[in-house]
PDB file of N, CA and C in Angstrom:
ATOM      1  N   UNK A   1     -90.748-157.462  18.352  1.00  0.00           N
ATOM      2  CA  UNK A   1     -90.147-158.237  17.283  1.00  0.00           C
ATOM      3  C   UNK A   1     -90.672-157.704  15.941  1.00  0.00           C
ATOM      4  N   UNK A   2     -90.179-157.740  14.911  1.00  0.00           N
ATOM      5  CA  UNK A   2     -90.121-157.103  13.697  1.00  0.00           C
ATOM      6  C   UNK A   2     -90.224-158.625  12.459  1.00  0.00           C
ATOM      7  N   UNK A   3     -91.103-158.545  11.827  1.00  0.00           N
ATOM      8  CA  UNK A   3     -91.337-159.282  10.938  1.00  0.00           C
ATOM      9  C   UNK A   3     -91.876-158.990   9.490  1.00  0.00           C
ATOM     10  N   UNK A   4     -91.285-159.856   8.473  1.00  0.00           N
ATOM     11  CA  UNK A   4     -91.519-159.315   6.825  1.00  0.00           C
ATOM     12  C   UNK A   4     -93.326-159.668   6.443  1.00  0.00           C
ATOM     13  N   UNK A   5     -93.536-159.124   5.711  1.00  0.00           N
ATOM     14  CA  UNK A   5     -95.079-158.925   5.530  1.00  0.00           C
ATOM     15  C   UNK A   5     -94.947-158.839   4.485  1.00  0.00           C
ATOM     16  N   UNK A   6     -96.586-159.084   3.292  1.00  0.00           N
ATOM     17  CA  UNK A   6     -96.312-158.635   1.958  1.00  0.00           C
ATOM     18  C   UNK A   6     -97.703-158.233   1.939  1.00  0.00           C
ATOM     19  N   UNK A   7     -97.883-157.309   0.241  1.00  0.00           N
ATOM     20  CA  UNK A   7     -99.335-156.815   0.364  1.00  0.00           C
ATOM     21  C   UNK A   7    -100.137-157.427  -1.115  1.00  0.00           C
ATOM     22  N   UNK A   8     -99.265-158.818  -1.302  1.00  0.00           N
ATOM     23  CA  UNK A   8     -99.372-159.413  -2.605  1.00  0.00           C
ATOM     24  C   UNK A   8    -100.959-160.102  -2.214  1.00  0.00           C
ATOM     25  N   UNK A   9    -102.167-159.811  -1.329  1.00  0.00           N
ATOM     26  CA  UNK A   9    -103.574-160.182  -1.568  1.00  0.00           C
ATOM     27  C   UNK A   9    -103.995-158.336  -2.227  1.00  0.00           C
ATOM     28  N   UNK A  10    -103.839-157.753  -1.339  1.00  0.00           N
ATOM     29  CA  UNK A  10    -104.057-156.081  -2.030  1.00  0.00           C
ATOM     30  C   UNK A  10    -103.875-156.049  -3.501  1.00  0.00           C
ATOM     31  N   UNK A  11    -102.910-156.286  -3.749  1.00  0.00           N
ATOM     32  CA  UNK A  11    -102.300-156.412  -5.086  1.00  0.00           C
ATOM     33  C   UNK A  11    -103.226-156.786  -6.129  1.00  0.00           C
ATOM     34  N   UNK A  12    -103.470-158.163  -5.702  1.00  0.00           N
ATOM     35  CA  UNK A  12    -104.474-159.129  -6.398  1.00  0.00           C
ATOM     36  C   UNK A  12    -105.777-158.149  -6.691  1.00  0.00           C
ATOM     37  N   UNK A  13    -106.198-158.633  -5.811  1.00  0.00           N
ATOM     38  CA  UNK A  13    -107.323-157.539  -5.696  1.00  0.00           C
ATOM     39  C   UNK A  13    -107.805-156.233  -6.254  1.00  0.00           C
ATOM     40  N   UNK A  14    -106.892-155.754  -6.414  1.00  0.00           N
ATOM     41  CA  UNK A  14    -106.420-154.344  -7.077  1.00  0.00           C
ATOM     42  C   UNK A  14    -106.763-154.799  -8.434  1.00  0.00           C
ATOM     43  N   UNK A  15    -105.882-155.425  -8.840  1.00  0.00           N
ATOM     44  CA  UNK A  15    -105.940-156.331 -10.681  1.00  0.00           C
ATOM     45  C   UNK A  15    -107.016-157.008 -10.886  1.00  0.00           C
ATOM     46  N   UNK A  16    -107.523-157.403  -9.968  1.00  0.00           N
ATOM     47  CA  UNK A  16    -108.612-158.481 -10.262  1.00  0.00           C
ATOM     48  C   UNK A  16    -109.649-157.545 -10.650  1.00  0.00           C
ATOM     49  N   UNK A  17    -110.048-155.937  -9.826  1.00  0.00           N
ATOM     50  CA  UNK A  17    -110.956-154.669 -10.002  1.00  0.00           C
ATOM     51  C   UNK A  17    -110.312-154.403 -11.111  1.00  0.00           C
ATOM     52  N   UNK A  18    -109.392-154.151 -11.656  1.00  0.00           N
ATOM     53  CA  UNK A  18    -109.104-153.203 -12.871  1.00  0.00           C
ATOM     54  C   UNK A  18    -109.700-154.038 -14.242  1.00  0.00           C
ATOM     55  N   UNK A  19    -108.694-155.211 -14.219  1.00  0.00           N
ATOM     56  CA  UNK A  19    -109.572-156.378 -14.921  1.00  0.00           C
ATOM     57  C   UNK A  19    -110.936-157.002 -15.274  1.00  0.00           C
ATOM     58  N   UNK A  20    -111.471-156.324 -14.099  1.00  0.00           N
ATOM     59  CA  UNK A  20    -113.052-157.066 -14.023  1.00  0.00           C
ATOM     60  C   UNK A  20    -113.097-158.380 -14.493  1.00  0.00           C
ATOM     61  N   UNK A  21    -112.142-158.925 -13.457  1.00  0.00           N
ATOM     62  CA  UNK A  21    -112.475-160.952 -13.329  1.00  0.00           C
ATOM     63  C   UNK A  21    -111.372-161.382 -12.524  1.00  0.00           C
ATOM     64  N   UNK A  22    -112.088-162.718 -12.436  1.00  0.00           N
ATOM     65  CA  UNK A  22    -111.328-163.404 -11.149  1.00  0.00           C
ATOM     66  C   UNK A  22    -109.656-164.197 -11.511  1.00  0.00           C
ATOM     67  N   UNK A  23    -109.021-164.076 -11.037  1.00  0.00           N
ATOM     68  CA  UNK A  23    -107.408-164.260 -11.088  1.00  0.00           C
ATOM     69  C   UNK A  23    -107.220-165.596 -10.367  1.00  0.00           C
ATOM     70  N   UNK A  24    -107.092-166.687 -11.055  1.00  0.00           N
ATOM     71  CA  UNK A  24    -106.337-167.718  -9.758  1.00  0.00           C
ATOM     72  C   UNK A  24    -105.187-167.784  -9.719  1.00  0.00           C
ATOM     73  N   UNK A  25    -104.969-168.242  -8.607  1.00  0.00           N
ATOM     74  CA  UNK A  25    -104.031-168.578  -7.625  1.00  0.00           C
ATOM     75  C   UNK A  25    -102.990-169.100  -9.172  1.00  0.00           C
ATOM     76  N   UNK A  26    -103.482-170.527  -9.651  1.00  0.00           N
ATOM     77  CA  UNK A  26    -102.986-171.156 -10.737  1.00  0.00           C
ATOM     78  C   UNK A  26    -102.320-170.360 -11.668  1.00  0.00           C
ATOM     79  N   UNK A  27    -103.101-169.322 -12.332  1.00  0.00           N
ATOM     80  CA  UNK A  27    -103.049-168.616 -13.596  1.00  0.00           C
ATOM     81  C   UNK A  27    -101.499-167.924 -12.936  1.00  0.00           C
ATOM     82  N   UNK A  28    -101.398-167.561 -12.259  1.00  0.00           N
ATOM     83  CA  UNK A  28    -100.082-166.387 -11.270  1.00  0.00           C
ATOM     84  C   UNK A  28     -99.008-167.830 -10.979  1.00  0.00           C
ATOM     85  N   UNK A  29     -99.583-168.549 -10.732  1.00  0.00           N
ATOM     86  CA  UNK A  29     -98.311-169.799 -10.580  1.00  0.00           C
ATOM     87  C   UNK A  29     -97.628-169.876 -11.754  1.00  0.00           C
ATOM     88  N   UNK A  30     -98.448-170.236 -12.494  1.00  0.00           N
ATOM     89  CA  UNK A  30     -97.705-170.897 -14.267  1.00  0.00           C
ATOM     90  C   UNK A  30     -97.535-169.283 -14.776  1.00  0.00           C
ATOM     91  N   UNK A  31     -97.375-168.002 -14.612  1.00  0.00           N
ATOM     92  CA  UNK A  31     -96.961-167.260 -14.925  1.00  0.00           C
ATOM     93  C   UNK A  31     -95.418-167.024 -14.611  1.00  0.00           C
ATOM     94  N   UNK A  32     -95.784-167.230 -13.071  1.00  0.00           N
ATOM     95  CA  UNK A  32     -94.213-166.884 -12.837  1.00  0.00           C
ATOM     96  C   UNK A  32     -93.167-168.630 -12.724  1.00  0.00           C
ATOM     97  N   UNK A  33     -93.659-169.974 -13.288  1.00  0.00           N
ATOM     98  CA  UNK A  33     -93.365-170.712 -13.152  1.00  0.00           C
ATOM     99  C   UNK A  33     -92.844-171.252 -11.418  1.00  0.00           C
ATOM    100  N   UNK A  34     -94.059-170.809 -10.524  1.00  0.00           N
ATOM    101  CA  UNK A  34     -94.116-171.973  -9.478  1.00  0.00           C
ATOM    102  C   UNK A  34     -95.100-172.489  -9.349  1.00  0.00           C
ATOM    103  N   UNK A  35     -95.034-173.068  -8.199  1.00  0.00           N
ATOM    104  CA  UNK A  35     -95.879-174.286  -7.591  1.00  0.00           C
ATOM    105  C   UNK A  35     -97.105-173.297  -7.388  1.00  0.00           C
ATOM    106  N   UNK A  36     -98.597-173.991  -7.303  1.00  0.00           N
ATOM    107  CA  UNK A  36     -99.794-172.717  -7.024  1.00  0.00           C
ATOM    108  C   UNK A  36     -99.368-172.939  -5.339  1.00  0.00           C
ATOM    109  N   UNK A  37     -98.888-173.952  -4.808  1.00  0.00           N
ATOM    110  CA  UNK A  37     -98.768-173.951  -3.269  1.00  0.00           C
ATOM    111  C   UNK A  37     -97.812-172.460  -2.896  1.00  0.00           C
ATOM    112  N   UNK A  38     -96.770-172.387  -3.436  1.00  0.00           N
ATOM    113  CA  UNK A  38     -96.547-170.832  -3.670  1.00  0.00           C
ATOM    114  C   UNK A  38     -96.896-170.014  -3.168  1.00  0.00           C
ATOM    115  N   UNK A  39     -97.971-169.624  -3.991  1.00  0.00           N
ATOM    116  CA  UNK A  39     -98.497-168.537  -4.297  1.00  0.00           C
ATOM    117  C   UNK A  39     -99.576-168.596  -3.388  1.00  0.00           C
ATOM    118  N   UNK A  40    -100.070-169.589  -2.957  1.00  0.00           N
ATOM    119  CA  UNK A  40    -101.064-169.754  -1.845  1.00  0.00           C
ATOM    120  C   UNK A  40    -100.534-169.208  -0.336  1.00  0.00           C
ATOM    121  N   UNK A  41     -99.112-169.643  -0.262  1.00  0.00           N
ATOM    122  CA  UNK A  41     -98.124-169.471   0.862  1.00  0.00           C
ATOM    123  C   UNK A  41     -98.071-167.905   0.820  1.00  0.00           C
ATOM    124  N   UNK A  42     -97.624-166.844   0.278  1.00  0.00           N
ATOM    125  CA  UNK A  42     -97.530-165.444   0.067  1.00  0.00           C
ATOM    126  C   UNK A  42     -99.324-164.807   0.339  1.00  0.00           C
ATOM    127  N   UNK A  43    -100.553-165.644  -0.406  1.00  0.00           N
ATOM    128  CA  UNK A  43    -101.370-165.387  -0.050  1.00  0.00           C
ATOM    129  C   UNK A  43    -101.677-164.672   1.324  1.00  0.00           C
ATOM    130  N   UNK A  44    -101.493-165.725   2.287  1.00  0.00           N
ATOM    131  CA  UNK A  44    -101.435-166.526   3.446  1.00  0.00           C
ATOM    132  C   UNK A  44    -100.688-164.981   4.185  1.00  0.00           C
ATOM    133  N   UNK A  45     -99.498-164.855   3.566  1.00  0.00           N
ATOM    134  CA  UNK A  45     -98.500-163.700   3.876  1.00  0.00           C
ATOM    135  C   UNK A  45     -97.909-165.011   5.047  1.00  0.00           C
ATOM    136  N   UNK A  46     -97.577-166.356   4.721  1.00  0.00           N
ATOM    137  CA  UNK A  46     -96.989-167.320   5.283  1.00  0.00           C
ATOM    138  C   UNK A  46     -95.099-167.844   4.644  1.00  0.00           C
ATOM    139  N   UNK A  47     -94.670-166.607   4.195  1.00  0.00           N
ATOM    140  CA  UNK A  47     -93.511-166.992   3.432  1.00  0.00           C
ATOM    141  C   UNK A  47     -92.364-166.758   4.404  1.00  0.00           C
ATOM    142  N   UNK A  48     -91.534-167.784   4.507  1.00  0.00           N
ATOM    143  CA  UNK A  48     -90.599-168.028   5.845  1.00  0.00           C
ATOM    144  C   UNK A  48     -89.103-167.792   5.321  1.00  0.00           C
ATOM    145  N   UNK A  49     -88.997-168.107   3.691  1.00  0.00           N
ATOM    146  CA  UNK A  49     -87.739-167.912   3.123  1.00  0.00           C
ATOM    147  C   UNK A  49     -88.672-166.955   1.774  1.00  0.00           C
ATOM    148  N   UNK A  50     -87.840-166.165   1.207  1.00  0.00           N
ATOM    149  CA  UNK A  50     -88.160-165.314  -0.166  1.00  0.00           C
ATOM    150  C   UNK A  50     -87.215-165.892  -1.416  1.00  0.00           C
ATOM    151  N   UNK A  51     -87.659-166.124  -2.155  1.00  0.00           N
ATOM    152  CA  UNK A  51     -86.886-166.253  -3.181  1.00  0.00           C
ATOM    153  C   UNK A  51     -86.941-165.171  -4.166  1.00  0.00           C
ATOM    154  N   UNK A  52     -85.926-164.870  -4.399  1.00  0.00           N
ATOM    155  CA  UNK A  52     -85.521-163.366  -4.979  1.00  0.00           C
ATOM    156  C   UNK A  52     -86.328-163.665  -6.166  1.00  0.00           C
ATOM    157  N   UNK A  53     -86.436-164.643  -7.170  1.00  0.00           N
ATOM    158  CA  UNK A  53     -86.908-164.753  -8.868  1.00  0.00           C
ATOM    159  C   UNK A  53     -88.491-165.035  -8.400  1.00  0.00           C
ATOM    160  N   UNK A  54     -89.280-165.097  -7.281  1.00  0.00           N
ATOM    161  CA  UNK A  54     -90.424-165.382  -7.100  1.00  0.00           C
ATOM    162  C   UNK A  54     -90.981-163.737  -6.905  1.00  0.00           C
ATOM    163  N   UNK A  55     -90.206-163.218  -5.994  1.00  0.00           N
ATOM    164  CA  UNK A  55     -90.608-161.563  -5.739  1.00  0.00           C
ATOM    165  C   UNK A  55     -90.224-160.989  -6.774  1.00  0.00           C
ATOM    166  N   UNK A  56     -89.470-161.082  -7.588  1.00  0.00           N
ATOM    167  CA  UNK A  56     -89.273-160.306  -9.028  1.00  0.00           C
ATOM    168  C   UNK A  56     -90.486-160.411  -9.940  1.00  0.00           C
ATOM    169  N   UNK A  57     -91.196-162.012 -10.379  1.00  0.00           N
ATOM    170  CA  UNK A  57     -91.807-161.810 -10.611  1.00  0.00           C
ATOM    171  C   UNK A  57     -92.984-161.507 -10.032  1.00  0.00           C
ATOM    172  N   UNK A  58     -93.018-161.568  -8.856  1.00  0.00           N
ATOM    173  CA  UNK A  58     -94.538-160.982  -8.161  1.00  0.00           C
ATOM    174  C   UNK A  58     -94.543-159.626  -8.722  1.00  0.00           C
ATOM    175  N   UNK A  59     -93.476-158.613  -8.607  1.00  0.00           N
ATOM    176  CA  UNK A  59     -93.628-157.507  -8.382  1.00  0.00           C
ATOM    177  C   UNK A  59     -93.841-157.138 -10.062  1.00  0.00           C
ATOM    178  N   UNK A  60     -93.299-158.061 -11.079  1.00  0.00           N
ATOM    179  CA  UNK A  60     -93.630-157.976 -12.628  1.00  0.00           C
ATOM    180  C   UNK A  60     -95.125-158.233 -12.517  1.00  0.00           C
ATOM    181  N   UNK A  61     -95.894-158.981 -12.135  1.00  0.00           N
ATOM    182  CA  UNK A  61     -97.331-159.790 -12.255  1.00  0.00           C
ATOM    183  C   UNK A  61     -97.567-158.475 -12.199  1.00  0.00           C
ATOM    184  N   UNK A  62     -98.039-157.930 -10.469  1.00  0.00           N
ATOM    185  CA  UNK A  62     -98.404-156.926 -10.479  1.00  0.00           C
ATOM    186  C   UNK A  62     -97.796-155.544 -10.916  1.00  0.00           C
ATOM    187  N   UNK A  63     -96.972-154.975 -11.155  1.00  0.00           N
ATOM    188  CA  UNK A  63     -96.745-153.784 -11.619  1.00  0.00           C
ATOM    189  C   UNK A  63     -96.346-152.970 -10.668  1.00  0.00           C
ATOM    190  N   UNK A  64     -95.185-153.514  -9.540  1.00  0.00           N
ATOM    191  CA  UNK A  64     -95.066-152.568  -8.397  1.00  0.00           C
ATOM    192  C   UNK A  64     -93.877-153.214  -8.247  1.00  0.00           C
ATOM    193  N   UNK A  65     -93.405-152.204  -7.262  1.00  0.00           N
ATOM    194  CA  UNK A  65     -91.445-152.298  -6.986  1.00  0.00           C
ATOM    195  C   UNK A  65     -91.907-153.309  -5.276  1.00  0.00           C
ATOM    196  N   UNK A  66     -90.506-153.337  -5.193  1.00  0.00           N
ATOM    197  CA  UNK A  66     -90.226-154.369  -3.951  1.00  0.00           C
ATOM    198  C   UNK A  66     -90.620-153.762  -2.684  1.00  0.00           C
ATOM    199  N   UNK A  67     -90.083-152.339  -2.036  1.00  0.00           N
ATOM    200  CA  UNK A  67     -90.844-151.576  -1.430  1.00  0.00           C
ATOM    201  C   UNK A  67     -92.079-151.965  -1.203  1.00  0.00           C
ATOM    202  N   UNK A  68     -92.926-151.689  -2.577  1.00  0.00           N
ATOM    203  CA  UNK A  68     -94.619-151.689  -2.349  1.00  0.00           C
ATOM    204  C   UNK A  68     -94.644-153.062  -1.879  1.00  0.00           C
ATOM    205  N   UNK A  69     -94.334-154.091  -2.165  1.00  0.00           N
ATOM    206  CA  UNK A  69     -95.006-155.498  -2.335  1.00  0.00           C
ATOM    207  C   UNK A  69     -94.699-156.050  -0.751  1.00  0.00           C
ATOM    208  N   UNK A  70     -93.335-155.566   0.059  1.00  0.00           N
ATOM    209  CA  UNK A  70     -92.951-155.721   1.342  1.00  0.00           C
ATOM    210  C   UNK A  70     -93.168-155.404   2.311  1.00  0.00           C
ATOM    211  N   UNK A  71     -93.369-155.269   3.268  1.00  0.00           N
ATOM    212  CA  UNK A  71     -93.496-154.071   4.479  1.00  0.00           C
ATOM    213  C   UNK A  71     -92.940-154.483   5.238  1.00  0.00           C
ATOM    214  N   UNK A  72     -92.141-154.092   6.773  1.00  0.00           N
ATOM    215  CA  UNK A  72     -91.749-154.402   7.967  1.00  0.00           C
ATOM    216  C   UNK A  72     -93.017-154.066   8.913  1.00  0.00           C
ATOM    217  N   UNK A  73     -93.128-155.738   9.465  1.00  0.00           N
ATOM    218  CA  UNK A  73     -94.589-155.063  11.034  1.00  0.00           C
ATOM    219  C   UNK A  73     -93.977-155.170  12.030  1.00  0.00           C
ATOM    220  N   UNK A  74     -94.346-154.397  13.239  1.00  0.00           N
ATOM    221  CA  UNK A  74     -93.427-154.767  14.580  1.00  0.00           C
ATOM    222  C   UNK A  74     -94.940-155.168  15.072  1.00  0.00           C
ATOM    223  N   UNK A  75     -94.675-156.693  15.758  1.00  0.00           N
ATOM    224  CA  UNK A  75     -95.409-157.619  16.707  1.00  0.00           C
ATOM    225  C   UNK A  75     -95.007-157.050  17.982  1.00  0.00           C
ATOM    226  N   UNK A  76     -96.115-158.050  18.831  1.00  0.00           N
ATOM    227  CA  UNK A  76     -96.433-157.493  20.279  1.00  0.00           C
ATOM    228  C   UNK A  76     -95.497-158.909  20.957  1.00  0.00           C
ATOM    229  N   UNK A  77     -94.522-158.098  21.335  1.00  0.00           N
ATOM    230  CA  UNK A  77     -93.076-158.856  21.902  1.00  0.00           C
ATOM    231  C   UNK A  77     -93.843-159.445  23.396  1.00  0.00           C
ATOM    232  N   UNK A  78     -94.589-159.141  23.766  1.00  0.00           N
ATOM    233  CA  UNK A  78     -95.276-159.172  25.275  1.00  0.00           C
ATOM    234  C   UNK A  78     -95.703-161.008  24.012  1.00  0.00           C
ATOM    235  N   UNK A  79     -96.385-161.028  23.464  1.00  0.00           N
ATOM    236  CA  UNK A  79     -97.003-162.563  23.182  1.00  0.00           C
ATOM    237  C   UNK A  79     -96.043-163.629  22.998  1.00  0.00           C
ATOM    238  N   UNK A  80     -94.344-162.995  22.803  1.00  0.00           N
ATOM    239  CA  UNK A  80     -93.845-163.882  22.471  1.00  0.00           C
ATOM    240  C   UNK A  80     -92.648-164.191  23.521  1.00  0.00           C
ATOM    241  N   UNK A  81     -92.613-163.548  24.175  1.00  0.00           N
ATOM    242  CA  UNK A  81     -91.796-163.773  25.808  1.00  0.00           C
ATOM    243  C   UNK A  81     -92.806-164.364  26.949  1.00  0.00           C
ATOM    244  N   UNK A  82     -92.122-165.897  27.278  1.00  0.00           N
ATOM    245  CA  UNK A  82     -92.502-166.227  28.245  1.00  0.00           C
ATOM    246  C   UNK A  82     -92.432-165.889  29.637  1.00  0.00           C
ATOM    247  N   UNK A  83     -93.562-165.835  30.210  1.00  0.00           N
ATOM    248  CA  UNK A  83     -93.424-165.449  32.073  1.00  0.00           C
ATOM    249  C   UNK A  83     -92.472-165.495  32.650  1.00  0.00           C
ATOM    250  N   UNK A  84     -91.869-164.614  33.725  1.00  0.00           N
ATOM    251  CA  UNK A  84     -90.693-165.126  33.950  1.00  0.00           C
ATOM    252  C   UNK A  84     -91.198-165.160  35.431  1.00  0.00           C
TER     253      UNK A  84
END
């Protein structure tokens, strides 16, 4: 099975080193005008629907195209098929 992924903690992280200081969760909410639950959710890499104006601005926050910020993972299909 094939599932969407993001690398928006890398990201952080990345900025937070270039910056030299700590980034909250908050400060990235009221930037891109959402909820910090949000942004906690993408943290997480727990995002079940995308909203196109949330990844636009993710990818504005940080400074990277949609590509970078996305990835496709293929999961272990054996964990998710039951015994037969």
């Amino acid at each position: 099975m094939k599932v969407m992924k993001n690398r928006m903690l890398l990201f952080l992280t990345d900025k937070e080193k270039r910056e030299k200081r700590r980034i909250r969760q908050s400060e990235i909410a009221k930037a891109l005008g959402v909820s910090p639950n949000t942004i906690s959710n993408w943290l997480k890499d727990e995002i079940t629907q995308i909203d196109t104006n949330v990844l636009i601005g993710l990818c504005d926050y940080f400074g990277v195209t949609f590509e970078q910020m996305l990835y496709i993972e293929e999961t272990d299909d054996a964990l998710d098929t039951p015994d037969a």
